[in-house]
Protein backbone atom coordinates (compact mmCIF):
# COMPACT_ATOMS: atom_id res chain seq x y z
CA UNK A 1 16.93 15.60 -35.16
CA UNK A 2 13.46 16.17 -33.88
CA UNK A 3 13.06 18.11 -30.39
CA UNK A 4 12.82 15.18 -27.64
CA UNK A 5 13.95 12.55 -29.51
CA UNK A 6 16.68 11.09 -27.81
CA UNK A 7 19.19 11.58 -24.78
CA UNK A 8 22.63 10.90 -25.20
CA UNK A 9 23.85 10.30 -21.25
CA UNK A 10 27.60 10.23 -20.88
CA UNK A 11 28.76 8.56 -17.50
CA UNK A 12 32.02 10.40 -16.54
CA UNK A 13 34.47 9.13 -13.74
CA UNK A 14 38.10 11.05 -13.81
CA UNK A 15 37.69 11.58 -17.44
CA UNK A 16 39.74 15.01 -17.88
CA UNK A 17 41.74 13.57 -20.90
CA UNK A 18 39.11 12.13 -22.71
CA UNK A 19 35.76 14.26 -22.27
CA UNK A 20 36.28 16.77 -25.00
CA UNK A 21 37.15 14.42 -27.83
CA UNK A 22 34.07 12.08 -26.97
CA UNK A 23 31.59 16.00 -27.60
CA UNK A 24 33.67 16.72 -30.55
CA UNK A 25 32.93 12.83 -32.23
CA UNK A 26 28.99 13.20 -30.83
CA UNK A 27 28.90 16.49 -32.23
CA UNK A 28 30.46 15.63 -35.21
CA UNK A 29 27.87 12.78 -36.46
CA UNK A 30 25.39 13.66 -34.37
CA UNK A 31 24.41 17.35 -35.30
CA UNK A 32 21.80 18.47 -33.23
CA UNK A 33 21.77 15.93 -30.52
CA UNK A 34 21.20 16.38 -26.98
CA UNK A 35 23.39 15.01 -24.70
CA UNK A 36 24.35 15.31 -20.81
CA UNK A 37 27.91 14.66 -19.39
CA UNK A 38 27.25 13.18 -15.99
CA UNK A 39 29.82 13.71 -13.64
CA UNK A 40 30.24 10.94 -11.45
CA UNK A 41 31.96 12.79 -8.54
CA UNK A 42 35.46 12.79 -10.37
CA UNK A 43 38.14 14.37 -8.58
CA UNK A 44 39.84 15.45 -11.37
CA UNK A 45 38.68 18.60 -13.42
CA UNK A 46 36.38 16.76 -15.50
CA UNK A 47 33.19 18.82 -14.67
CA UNK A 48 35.19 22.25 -14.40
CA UNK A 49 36.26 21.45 -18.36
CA UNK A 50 32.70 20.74 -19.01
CA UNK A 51 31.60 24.32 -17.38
CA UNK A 52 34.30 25.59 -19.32
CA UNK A 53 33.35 24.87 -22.72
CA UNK A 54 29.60 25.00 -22.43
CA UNK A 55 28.84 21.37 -22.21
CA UNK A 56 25.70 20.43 -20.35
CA UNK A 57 27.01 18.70 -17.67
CA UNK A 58 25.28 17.03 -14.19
CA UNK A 59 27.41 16.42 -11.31
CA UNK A 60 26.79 13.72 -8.96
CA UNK A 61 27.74 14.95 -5.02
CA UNK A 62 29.37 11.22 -4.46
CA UNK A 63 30.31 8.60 -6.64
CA UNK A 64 27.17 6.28 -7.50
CA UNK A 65 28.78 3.86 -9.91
CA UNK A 66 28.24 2.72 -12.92
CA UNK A 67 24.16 1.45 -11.80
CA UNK A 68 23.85 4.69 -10.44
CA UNK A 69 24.73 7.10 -13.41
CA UNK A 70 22.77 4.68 -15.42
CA UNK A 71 19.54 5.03 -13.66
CA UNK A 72 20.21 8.88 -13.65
CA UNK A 73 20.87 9.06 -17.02
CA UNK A 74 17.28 7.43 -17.76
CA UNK A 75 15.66 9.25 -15.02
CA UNK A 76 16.61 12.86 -16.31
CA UNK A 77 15.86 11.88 -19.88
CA UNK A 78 12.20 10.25 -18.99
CA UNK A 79 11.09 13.03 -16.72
CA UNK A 80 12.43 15.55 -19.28
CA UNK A 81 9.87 14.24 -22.56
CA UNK A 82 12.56 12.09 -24.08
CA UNK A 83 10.98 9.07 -26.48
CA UNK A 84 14.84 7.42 -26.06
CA UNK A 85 17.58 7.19 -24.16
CA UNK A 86 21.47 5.64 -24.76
CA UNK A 87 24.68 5.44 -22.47
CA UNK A 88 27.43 6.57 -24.26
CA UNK A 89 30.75 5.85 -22.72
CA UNK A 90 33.01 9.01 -21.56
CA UNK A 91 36.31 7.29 -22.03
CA UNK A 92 36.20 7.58 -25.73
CA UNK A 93 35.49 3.57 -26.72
CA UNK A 94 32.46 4.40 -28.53
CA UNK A 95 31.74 5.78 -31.42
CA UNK A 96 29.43 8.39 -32.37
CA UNK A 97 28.22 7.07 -36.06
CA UNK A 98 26.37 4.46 -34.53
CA UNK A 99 23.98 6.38 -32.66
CA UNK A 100 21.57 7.53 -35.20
CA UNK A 101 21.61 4.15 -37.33
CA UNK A 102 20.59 2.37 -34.01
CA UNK A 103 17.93 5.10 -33.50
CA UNK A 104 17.00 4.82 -37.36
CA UNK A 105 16.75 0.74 -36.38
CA UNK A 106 14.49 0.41 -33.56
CA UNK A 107 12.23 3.26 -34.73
CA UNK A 108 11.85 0.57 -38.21
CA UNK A 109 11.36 -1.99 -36.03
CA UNK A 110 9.58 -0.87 -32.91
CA UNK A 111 12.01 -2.65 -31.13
CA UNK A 112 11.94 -1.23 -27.22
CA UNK A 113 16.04 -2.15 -27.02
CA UNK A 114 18.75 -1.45 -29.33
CA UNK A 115 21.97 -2.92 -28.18
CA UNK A 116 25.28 -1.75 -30.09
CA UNK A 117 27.40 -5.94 -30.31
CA UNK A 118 31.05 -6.01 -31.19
CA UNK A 119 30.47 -9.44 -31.78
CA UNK A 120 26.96 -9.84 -33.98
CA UNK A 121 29.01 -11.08 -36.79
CA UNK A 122 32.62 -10.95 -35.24
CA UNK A 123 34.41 -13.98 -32.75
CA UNK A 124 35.04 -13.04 -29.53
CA UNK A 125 38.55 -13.73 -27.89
CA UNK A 126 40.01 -16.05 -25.54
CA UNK A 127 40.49 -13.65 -22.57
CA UNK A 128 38.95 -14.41 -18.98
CA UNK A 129 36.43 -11.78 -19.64
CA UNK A 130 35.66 -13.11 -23.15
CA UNK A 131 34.99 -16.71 -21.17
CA UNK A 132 32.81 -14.88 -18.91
CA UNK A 133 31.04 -13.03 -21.76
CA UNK A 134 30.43 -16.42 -23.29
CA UNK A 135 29.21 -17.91 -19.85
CA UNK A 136 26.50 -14.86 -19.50
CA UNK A 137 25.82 -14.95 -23.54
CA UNK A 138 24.94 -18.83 -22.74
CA UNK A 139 22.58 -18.22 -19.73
CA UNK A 140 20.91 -15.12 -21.35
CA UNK A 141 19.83 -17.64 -24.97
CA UNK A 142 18.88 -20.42 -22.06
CA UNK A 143 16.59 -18.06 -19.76
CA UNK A 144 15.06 -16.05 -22.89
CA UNK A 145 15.40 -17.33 -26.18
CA UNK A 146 16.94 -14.89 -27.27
CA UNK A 147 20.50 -15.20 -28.77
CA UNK A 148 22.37 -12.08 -27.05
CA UNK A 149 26.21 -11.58 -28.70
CA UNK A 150 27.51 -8.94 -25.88
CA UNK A 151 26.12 -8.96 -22.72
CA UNK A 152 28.78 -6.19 -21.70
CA UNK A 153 28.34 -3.46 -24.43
CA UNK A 154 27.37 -0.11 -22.90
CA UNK A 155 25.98 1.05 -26.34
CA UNK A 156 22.25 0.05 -24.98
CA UNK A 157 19.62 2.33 -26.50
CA UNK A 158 16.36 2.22 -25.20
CA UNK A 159 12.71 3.50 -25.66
CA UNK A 160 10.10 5.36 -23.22
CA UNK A 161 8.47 2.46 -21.70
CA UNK A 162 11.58 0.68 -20.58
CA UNK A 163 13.39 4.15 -19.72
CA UNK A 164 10.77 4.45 -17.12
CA UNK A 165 11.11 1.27 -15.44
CA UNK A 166 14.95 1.74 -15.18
CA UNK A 167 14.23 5.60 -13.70
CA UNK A 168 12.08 4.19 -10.85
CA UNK A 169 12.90 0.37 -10.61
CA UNK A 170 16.30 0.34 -8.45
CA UNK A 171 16.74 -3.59 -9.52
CA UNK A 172 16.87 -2.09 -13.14
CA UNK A 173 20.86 -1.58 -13.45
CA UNK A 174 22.90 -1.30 -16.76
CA UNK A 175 24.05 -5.41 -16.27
CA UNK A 176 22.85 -8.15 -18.77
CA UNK A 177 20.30 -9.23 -16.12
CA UNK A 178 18.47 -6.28 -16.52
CA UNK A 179 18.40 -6.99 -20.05
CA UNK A 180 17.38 -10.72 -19.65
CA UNK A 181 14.52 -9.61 -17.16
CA UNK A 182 12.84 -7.01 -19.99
CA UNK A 183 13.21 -9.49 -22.77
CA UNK A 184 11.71 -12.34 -20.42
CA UNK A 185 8.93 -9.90 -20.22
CA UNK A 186 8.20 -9.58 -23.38
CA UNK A 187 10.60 -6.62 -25.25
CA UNK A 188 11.46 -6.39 -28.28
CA UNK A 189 14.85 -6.55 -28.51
CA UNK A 190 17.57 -6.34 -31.19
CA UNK A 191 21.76 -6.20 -31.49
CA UNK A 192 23.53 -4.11 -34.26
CA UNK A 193 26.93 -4.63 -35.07
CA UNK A 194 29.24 -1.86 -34.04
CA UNK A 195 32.79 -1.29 -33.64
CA UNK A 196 34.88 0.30 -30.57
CA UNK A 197 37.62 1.99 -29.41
CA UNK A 198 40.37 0.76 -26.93
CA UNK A 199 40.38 3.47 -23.83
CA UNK A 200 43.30 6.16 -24.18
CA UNK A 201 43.00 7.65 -20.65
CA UNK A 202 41.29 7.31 -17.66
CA UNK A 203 39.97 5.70 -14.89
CA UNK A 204 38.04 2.64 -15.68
CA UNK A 205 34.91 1.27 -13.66
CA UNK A 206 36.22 -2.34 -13.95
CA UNK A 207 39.70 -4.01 -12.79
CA UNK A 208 40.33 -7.94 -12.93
CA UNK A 209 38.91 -8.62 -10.13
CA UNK A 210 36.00 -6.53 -10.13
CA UNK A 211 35.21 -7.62 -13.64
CA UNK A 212 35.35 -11.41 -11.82
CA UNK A 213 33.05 -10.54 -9.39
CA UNK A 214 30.77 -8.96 -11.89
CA UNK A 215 30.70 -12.23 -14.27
CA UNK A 216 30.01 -14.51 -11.33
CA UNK A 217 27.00 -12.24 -10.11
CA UNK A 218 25.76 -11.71 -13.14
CA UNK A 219 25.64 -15.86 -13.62
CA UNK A 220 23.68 -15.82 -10.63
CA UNK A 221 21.11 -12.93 -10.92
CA UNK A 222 20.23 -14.29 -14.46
CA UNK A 223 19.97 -17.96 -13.83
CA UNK A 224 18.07 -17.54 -10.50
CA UNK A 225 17.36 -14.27 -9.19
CA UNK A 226 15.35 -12.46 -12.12
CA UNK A 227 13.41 -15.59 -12.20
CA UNK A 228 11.70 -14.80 -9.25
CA UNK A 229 11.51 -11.09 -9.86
CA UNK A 230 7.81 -9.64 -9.80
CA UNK A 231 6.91 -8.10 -12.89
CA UNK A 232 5.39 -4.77 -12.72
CA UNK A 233 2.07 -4.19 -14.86
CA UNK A 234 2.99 -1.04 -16.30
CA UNK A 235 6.35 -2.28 -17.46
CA UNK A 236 6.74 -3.73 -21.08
């Protein structure tokens, strides 16, 4: 892989039992790539393990949250030269073959998003969070145009130009409305079809009820809120 070319960020809350398989699959179909484990002020021994074994890892003083690691992530990677920049999930869900086929797409395409869908050509289920991924699907295709399949994947690759406005915009977080506000702006914007992995260990950043209140904000921000968002003129 060329020098530069793309970040690999890897948000990691409590994730002592999982960290070192997720390197080994990135490192396995991903020869060459950079990538930075940051530690989102686990108290577990999730950064010593990374010091340990030599993987580049960035720990957070406090925990910031999902939002926070994700506008780190983008921040490190745009004032470091990167062209792109991808979340890649510390708990082990995704997987590591996708990454250069999504890079491979929206260099083809000059797409400025890449978004990894487990449900491009796949049903979703019939769980509460499946309803709410529906709801949000709905609202994004109503608000843009654009037909969005999984509005909750974290396997969201993006280019320089929107890396930057997530680095310095703090209303740039890694939910669907930040998605819907780009696109409304005129990205270019695609979904590949990927598969994932259940978690094995961990500490996840959503419960029930967090995952409720997330649904019902995100309902809110995309149907009202980014409509009234100020776009910047030296984003998209």
């Amino acid at each position: 892989m060329n020098e530069k070319e793309l970040l690999v960020f890897i948000p990691a809350h409590n994730e002592e039992e999982n960290i070192e398989k997720v390197i080994e699959d990135l490192e396995e179909h991903c020869p060459g790539l950079d990538f930075l484990v940051i530690d989102d002020g686990s108290t577990d021994h999730t950064a010593e393990i990374c010091h340990q074994k030599g993987i580049p890892c960035m720990s957070l003083p406090v925990n910031l949250g999902l939002d926070g690691v994700f506008q780190t992530g983008n921040k490190f990677a745009y004032l470091h030269g990167y062209k792109a920049a991808m979340p890649f999930d510390g708990d082990g869900q995704h997987n590591a073959r996708y990454i250069l086929p999504m890079l491979r797409k929206m260099q083809e395409g000059n797409y400025d998003i890449v978004i990894g869908s487990r449900f491009l050509h796949k049903k979703k289920g019939h769980s509460l969070r499946m309803m709410g991924s529906r709801i949000i699907s709905a609202i994004f295709r109503l608000t843009t145009g654009k037909r969005f399949t999984d509005p909750t994947s974290g396997m969201r690759l993006v280019n320089r130009k929107i890396m930057r406005q997530i680095a310095f915009d703090m209303n740039c977080g890694a939910e669907p409305d930040t998605w819907a506000y780009f696109v409304r702006n005129g990205a270019r914007f695609i979904e590949v079809q990927v598969e994932m992995n259940e978690r094995e260990a961990g500490t996840s950043y959503f419960t029930l009820m967090s995952s409720i209140r997330y649904m019902l904000r995100m309902f809110v921000s995309i149907s009202f809120i980014n409509l009234f968002r100020r776009r910047r003129e030296e984003a998209i």
